[in-house]
N, C-alpha and C. Protein backbone atom coordinates (compact mmCIF):
# COMPACT_ATOMS: atom_id res chain seq x y z
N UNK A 1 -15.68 9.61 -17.07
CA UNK A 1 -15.36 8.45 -16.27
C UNK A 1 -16.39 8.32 -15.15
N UNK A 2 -16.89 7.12 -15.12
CA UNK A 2 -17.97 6.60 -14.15
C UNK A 2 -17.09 6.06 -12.83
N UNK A 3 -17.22 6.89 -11.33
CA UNK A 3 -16.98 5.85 -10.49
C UNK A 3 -17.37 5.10 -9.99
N UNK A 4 -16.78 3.64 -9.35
CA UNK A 4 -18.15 2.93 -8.76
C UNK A 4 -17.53 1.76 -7.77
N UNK A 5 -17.94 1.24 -7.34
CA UNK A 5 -17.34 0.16 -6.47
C UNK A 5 -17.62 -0.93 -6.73
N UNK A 6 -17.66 -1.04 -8.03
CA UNK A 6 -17.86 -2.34 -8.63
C UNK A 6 -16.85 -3.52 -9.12
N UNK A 7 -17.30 -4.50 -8.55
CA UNK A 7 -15.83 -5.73 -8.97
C UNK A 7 -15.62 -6.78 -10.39
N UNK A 8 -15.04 -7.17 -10.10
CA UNK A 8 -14.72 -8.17 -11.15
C UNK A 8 -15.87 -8.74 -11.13
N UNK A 9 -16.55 -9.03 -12.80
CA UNK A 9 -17.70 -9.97 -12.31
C UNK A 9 -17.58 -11.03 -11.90
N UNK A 10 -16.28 -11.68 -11.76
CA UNK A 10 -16.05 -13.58 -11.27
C UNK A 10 -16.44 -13.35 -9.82
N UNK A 11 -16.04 -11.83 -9.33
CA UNK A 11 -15.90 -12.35 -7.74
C UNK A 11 -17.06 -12.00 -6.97
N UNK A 12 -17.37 -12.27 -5.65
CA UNK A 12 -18.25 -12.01 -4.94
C UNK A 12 -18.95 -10.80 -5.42
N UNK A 13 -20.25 -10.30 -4.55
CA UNK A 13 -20.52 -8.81 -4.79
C UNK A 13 -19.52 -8.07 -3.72
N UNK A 14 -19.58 -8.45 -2.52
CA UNK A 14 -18.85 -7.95 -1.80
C UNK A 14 -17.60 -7.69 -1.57
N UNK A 15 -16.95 -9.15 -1.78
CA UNK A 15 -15.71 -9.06 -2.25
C UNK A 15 -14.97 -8.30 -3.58
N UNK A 16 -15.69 -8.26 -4.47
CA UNK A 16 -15.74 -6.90 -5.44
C UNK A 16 -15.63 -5.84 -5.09
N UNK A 17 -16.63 -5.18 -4.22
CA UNK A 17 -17.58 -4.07 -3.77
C UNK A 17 -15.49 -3.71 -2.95
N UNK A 18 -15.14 -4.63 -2.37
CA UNK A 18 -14.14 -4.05 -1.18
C UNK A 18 -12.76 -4.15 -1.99
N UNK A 19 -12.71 -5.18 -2.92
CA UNK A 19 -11.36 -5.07 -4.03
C UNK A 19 -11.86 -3.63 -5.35
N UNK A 20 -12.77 -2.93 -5.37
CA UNK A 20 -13.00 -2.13 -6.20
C UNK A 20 -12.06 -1.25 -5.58
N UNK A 21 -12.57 -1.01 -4.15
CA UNK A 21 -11.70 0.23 -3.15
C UNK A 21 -10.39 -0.22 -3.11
N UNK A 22 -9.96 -1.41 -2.94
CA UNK A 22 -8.10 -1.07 -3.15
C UNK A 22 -7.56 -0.94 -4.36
N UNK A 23 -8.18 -1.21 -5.41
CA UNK A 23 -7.99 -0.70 -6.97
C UNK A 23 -7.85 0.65 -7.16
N UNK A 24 -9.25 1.26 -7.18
CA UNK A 24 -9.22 2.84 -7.00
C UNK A 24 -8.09 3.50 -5.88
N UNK A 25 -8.18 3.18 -4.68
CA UNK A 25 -7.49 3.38 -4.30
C UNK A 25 -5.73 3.30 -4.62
N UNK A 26 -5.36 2.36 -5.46
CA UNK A 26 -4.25 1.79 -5.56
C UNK A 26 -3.84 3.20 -6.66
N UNK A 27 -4.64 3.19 -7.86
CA UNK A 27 -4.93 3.52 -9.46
C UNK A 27 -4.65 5.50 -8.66
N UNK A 28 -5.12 5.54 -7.90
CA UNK A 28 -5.28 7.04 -7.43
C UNK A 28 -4.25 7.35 -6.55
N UNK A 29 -3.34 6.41 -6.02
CA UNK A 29 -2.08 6.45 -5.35
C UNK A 29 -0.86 6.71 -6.82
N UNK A 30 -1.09 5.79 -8.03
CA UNK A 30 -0.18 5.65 -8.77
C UNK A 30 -0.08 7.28 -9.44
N UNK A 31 -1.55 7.71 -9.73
CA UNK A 31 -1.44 8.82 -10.36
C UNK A 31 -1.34 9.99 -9.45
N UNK A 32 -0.86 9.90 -8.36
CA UNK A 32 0.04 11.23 -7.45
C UNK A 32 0.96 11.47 -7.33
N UNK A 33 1.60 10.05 -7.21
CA UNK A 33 3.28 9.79 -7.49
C UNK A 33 3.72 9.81 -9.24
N UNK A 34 2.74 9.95 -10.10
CA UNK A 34 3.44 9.74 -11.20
C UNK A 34 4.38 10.90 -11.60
N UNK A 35 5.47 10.96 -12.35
CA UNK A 35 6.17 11.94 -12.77
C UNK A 35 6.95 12.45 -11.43
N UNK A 36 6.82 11.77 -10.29
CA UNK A 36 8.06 12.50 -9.38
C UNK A 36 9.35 11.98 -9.83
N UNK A 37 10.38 13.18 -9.33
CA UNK A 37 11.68 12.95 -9.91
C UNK A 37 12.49 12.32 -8.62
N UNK A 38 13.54 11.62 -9.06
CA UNK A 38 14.63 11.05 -7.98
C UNK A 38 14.27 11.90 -6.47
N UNK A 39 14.57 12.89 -6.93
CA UNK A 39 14.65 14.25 -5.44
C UNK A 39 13.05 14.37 -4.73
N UNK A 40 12.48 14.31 -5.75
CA UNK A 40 10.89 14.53 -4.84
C UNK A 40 10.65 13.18 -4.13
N UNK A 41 10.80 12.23 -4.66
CA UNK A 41 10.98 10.61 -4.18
C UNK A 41 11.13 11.09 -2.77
N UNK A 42 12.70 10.76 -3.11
CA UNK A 42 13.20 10.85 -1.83
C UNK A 42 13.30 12.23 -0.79
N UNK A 43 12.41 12.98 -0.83
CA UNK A 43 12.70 14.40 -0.17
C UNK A 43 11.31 13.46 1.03
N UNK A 44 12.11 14.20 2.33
CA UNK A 44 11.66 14.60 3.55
C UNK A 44 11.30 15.20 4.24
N UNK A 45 10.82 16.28 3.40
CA UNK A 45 9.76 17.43 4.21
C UNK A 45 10.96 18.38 4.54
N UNK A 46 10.13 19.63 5.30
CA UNK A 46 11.10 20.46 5.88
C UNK A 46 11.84 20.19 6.79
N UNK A 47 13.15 20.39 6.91
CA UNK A 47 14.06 19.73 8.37
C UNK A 47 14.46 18.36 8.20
N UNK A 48 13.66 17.96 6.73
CA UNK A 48 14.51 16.12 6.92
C UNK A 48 13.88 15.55 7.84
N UNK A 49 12.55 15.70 8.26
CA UNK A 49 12.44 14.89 9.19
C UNK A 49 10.98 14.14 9.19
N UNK A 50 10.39 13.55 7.67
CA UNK A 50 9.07 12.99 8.08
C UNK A 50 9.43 11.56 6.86
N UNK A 51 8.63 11.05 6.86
CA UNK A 51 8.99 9.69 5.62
C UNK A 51 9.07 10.25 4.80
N UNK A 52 9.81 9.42 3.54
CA UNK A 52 9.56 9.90 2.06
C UNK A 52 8.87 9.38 1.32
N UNK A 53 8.14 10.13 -0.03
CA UNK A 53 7.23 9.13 -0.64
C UNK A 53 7.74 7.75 -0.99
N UNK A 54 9.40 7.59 -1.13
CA UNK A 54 9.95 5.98 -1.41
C UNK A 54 9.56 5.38 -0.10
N UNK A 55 9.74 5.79 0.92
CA UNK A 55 9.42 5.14 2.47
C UNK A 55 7.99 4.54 2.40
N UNK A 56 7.20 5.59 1.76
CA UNK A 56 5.94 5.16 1.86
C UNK A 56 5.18 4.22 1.16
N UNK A 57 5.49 4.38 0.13
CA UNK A 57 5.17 3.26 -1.15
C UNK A 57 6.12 2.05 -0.75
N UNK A 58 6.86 1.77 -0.23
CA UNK A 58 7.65 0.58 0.00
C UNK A 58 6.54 -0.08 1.37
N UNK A 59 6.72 0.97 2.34
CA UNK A 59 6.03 0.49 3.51
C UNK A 59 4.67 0.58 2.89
N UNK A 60 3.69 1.22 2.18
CA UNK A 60 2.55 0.38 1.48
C UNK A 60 2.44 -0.92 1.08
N UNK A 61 3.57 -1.48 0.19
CA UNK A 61 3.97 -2.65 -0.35
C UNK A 61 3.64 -3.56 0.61
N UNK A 62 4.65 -3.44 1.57
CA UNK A 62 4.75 -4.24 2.45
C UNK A 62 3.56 -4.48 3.23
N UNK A 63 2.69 -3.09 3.96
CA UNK A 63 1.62 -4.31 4.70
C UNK A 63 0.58 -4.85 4.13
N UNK A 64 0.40 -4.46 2.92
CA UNK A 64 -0.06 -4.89 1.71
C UNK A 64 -0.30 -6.31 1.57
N UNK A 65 1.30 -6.58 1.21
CA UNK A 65 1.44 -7.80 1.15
C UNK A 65 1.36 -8.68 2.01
N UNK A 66 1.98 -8.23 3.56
CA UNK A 66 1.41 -9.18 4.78
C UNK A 66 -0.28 -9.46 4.63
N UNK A 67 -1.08 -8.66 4.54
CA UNK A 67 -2.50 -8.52 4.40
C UNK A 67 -2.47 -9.86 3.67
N UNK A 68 -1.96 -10.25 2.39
CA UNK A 68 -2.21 -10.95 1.54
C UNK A 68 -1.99 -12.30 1.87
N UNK A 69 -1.05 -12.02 2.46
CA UNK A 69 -0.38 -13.87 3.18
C UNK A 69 -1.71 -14.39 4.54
N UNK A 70 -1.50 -12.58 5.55
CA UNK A 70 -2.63 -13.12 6.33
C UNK A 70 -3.91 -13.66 5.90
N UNK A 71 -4.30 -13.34 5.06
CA UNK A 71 -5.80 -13.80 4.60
C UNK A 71 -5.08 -14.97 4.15
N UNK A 72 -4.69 -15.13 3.38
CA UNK A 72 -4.38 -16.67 2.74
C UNK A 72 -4.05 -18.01 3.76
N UNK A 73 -3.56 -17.09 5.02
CA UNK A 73 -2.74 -17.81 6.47
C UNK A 73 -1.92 -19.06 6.12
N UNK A 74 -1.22 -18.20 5.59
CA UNK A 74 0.51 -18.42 5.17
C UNK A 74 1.35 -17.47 5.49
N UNK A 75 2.51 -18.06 5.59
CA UNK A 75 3.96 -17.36 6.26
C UNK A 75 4.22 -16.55 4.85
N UNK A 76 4.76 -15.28 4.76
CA UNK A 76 5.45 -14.64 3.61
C UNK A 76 7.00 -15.46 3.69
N UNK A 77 7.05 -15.69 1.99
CA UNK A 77 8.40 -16.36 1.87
C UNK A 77 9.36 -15.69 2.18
N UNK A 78 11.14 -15.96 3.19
CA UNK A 78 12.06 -15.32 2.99
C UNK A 78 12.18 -14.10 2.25
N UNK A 79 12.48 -15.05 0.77
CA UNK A 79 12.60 -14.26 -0.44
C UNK A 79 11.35 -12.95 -0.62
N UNK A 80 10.63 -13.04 -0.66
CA UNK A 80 9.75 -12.29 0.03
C UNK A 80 10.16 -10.97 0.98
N UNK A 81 9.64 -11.49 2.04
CA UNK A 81 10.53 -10.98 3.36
C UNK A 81 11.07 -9.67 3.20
N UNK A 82 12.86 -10.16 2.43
CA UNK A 82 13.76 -9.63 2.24
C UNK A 82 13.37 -8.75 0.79
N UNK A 83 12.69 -9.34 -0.02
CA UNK A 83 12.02 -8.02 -1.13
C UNK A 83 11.72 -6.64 -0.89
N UNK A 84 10.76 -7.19 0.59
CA UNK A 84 9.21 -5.74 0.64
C UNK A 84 9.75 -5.35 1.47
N UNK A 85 10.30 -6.04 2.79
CA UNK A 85 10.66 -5.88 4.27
C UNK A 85 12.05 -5.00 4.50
N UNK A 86 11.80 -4.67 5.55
CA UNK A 86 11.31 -5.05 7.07
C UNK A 86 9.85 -3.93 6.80
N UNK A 87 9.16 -4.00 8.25
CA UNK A 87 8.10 -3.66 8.85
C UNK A 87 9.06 -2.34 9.22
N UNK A 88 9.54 -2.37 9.92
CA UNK A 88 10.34 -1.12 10.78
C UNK A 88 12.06 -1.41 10.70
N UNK A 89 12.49 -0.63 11.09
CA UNK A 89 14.21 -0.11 11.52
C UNK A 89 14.40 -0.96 12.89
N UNK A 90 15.93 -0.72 12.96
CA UNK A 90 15.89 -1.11 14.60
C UNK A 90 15.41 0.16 15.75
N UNK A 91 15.19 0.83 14.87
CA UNK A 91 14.71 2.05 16.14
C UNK A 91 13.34 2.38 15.97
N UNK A 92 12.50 1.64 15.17
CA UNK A 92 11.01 1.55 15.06
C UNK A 92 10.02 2.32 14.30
N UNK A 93 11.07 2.46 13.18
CA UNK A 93 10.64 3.57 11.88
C UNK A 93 10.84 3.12 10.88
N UNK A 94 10.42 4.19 9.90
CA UNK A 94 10.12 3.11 8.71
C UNK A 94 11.23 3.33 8.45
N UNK A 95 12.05 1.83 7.40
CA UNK A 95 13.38 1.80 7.20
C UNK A 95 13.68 2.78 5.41
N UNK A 96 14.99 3.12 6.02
CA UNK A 96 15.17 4.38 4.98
C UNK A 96 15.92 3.99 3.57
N UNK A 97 14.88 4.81 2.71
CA UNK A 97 14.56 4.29 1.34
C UNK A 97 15.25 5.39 0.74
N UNK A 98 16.31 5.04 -0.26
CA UNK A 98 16.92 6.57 -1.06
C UNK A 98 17.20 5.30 -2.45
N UNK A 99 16.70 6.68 -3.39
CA UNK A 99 17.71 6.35 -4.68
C UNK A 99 16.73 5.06 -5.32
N UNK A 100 15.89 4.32 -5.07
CA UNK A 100 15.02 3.83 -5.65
C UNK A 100 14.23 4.29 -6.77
N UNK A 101 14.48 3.87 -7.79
CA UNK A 101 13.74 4.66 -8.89
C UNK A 101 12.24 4.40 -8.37
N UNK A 102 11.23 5.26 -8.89
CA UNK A 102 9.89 5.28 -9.01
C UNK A 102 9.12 4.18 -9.70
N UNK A 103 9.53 3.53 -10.60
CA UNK A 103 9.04 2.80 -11.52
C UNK A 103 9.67 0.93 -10.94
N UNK A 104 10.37 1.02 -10.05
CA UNK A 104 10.69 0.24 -9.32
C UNK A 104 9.57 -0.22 -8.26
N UNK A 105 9.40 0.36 -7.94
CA UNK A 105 8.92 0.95 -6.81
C UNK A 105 7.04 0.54 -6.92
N UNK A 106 6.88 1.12 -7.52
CA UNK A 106 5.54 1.22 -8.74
C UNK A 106 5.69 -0.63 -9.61
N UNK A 107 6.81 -1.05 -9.56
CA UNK A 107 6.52 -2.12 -10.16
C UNK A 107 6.45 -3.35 -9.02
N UNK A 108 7.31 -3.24 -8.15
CA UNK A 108 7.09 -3.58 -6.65
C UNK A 108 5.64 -4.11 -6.44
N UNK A 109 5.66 -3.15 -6.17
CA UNK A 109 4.05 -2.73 -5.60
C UNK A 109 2.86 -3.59 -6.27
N UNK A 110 2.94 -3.12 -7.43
CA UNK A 110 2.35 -3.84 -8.82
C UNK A 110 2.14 -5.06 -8.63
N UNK A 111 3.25 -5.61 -8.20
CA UNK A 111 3.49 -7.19 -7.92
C UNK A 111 2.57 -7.77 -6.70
N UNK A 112 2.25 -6.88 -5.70
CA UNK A 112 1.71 -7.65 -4.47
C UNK A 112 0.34 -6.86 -4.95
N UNK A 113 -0.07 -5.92 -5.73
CA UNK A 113 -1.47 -6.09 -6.53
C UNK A 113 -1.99 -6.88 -7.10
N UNK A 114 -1.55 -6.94 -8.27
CA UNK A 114 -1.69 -8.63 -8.61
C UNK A 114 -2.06 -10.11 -7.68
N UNK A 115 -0.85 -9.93 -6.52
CA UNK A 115 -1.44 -11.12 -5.76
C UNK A 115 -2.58 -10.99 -5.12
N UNK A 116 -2.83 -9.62 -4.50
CA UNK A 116 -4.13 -9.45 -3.70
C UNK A 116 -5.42 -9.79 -4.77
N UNK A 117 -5.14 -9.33 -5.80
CA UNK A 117 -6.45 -9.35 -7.41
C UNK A 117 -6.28 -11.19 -7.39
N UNK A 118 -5.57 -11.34 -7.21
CA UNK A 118 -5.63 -13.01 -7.14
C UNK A 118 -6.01 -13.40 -6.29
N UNK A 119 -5.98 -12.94 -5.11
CA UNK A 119 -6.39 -13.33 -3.60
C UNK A 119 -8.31 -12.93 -3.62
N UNK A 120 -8.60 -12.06 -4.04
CA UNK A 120 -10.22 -12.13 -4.50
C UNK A 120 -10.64 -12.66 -5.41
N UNK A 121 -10.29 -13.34 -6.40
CA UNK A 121 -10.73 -13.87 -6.86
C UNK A 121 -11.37 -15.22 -6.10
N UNK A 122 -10.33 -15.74 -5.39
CA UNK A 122 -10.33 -16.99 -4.63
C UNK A 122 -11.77 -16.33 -3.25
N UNK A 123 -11.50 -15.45 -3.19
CA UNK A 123 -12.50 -15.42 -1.99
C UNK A 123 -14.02 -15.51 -2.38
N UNK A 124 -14.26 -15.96 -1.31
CA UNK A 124 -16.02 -15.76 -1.19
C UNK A 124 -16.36 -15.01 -0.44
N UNK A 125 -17.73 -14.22 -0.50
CA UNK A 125 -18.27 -13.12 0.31
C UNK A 125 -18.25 -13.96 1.52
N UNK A 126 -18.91 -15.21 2.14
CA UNK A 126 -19.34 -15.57 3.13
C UNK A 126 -17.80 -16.28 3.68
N UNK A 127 -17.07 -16.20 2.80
CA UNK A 127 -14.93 -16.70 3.79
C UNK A 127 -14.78 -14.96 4.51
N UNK A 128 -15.57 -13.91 4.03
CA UNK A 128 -14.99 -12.00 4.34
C UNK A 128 -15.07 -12.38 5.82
N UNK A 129 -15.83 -13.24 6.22
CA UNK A 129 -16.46 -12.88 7.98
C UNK A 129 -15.35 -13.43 8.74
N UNK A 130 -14.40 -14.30 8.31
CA UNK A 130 -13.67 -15.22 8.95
C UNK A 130 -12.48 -14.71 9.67
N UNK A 131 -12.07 -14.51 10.74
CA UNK A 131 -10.88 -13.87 11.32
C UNK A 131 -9.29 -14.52 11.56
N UNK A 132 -8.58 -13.71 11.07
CA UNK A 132 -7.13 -14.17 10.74
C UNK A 132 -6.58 -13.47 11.80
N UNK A 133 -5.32 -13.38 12.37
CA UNK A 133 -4.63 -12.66 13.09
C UNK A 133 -4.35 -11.52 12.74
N UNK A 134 -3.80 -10.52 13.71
CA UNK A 134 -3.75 -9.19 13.72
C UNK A 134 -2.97 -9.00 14.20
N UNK A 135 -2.77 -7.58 14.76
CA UNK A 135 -1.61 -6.84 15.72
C UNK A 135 -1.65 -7.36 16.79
N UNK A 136 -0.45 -7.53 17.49
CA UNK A 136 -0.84 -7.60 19.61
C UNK A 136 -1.32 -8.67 19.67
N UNK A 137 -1.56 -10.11 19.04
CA UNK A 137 -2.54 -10.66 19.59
C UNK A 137 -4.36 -10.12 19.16
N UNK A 138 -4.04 -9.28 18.07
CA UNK A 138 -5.63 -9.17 18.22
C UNK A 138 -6.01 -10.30 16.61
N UNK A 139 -7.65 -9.82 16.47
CA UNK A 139 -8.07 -10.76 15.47
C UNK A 139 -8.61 -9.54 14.63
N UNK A 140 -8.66 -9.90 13.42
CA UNK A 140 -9.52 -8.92 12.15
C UNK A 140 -10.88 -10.11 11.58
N UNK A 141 -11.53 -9.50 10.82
CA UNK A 141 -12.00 -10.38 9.85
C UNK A 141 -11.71 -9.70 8.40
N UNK A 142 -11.64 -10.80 7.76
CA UNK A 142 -10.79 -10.51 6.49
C UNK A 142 -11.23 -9.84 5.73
N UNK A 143 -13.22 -9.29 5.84
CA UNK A 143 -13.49 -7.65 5.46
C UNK A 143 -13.04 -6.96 5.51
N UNK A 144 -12.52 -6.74 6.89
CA UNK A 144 -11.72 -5.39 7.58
C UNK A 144 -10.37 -5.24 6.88
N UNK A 145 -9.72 -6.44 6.60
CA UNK A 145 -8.18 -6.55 6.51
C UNK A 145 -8.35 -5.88 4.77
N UNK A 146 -8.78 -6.18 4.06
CA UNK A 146 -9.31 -5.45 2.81
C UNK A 146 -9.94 -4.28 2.57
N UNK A 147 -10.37 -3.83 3.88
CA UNK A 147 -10.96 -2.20 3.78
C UNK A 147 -9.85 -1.41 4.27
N UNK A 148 -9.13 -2.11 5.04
CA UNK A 148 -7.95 -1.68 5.96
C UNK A 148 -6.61 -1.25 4.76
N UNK A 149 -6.82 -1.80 3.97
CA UNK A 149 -5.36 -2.05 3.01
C UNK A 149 -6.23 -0.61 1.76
N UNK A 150 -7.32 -0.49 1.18
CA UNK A 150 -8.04 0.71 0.95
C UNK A 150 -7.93 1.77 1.52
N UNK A 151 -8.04 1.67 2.82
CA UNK A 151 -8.20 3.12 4.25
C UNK A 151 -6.64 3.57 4.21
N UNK A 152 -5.61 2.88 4.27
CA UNK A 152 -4.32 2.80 4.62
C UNK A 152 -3.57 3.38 3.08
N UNK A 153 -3.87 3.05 2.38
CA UNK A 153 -3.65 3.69 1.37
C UNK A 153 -3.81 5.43 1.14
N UNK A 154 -5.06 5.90 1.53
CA UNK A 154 -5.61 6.83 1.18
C UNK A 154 -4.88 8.09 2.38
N UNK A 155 -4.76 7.17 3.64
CA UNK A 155 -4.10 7.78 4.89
C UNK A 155 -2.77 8.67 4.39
N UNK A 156 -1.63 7.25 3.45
CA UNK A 156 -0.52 8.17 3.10
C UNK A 156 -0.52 8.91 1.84
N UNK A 157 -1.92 8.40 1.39
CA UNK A 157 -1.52 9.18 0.01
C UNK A 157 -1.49 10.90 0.73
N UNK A 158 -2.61 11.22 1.31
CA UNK A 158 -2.98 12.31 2.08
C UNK A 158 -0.68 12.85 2.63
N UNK A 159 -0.37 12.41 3.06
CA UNK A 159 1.14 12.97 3.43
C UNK A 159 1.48 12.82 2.23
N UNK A 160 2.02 11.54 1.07
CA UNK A 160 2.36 11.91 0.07
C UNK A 160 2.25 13.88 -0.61
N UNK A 161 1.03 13.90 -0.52
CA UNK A 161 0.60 15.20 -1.04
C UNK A 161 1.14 16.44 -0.44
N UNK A 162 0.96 16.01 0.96
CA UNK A 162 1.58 17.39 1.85
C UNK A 162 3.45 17.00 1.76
N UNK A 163 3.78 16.22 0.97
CA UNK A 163 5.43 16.25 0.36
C UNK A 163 5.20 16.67 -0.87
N UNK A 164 4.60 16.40 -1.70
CA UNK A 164 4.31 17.35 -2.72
C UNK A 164 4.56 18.51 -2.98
N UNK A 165 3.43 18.97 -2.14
CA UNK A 165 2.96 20.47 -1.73
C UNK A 165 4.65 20.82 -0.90
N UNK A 166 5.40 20.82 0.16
CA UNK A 166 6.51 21.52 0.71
C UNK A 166 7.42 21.22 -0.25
N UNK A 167 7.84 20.07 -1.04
CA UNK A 167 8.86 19.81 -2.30
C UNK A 167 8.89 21.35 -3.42
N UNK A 168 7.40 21.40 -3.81
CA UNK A 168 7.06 22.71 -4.74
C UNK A 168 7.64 23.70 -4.07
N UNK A 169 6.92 23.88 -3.02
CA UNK A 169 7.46 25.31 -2.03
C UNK A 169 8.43 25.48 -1.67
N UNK A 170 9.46 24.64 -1.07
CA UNK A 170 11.36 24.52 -1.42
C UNK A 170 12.08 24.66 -2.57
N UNK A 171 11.44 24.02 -3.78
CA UNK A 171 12.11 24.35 -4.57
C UNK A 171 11.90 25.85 -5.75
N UNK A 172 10.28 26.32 -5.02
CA UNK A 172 10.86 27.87 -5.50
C UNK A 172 11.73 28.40 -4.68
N UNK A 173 11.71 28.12 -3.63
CA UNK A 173 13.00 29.03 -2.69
C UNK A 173 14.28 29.20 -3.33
N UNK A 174 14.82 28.25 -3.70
CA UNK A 174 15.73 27.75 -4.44
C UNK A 174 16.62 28.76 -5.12
């Protein structure tokens, strides 16, 4: 297998070059989580006390998909909304995910891939420079917001793993 950061040939070079990285990225998230069971899903580290890989892949989904609306600068539908959402809890954490199958989850997800793979297509390298809203009042340009949704990925896959890794090690205790 050749890696590369290469895009769709319809789309930009660049815009390729930066949808290659949330692909790979995406494709290399799916195959870490593949084969977890109900319990590894949902397990929380030692003490119960860090996200779970369902927390995470949901809250992936989700800013994912905001990403997708922001660039497009459109409101996410209700229906929507209430799919991927919330952003946070009322106490400012990620909201708690049990009992979600994996393949749910994975198909979820799937779904606001697709739209983003649709969302480059439509782009042009020279629309990447253009700035949409952000956090706080700040601004991105919609390069960033696409390297950002790549970077952000790779951030939790990195904890995914270290649940992995303590899931194994609990359950030899066992």
């Amino acid at each position: 297998m050749i890696h590369d950061l290469k895009g769709k040939p319809e789309m930009g070079p660049v815009v390729g070059m930066l949808y290659a990285m949330v692909e790979g990225n995406y494709q290399r998230l799916t195959s870490i989580v593949a084969g977890m069971t109900q319990e590894e899903l949902d397990y929380k580290g030692p003490n119960n006390e860090y996200n779970s890989t369902a927390q995470l892949l949901k809250h992936l989904a989700y800013v994912d998909l905001n990403w997708v609306f922001r660039i497009k600068g459109e409101a996410i539908s209700l229906k929507l909304e209430e799919h991927y959402g919330p952003m946070l809890d009322e106490n400012r954490q990620l909201p708690q995910v049990k009992g979600i199958a994996l393949d749910v989850l994975i198909r979820n997800y799937d779904g606001v891939m697709a739209m983003m793979k649709s969302l480059c297509y439509e782009l042009t390298d020279k629309r990447l420079n253009q700035r949409v809203e952000y956090e706080n009042d700040n601004e991105a340009t919609i390069k960033w917001g696409i390297w950002h949704i790549a970077d952000h990925s790779r951030y939790h896959q990195a904890h995914i793993n270290q649940l992995r890794k303590w899931f194994k090690e609990s359950s030899r205790i066992k």
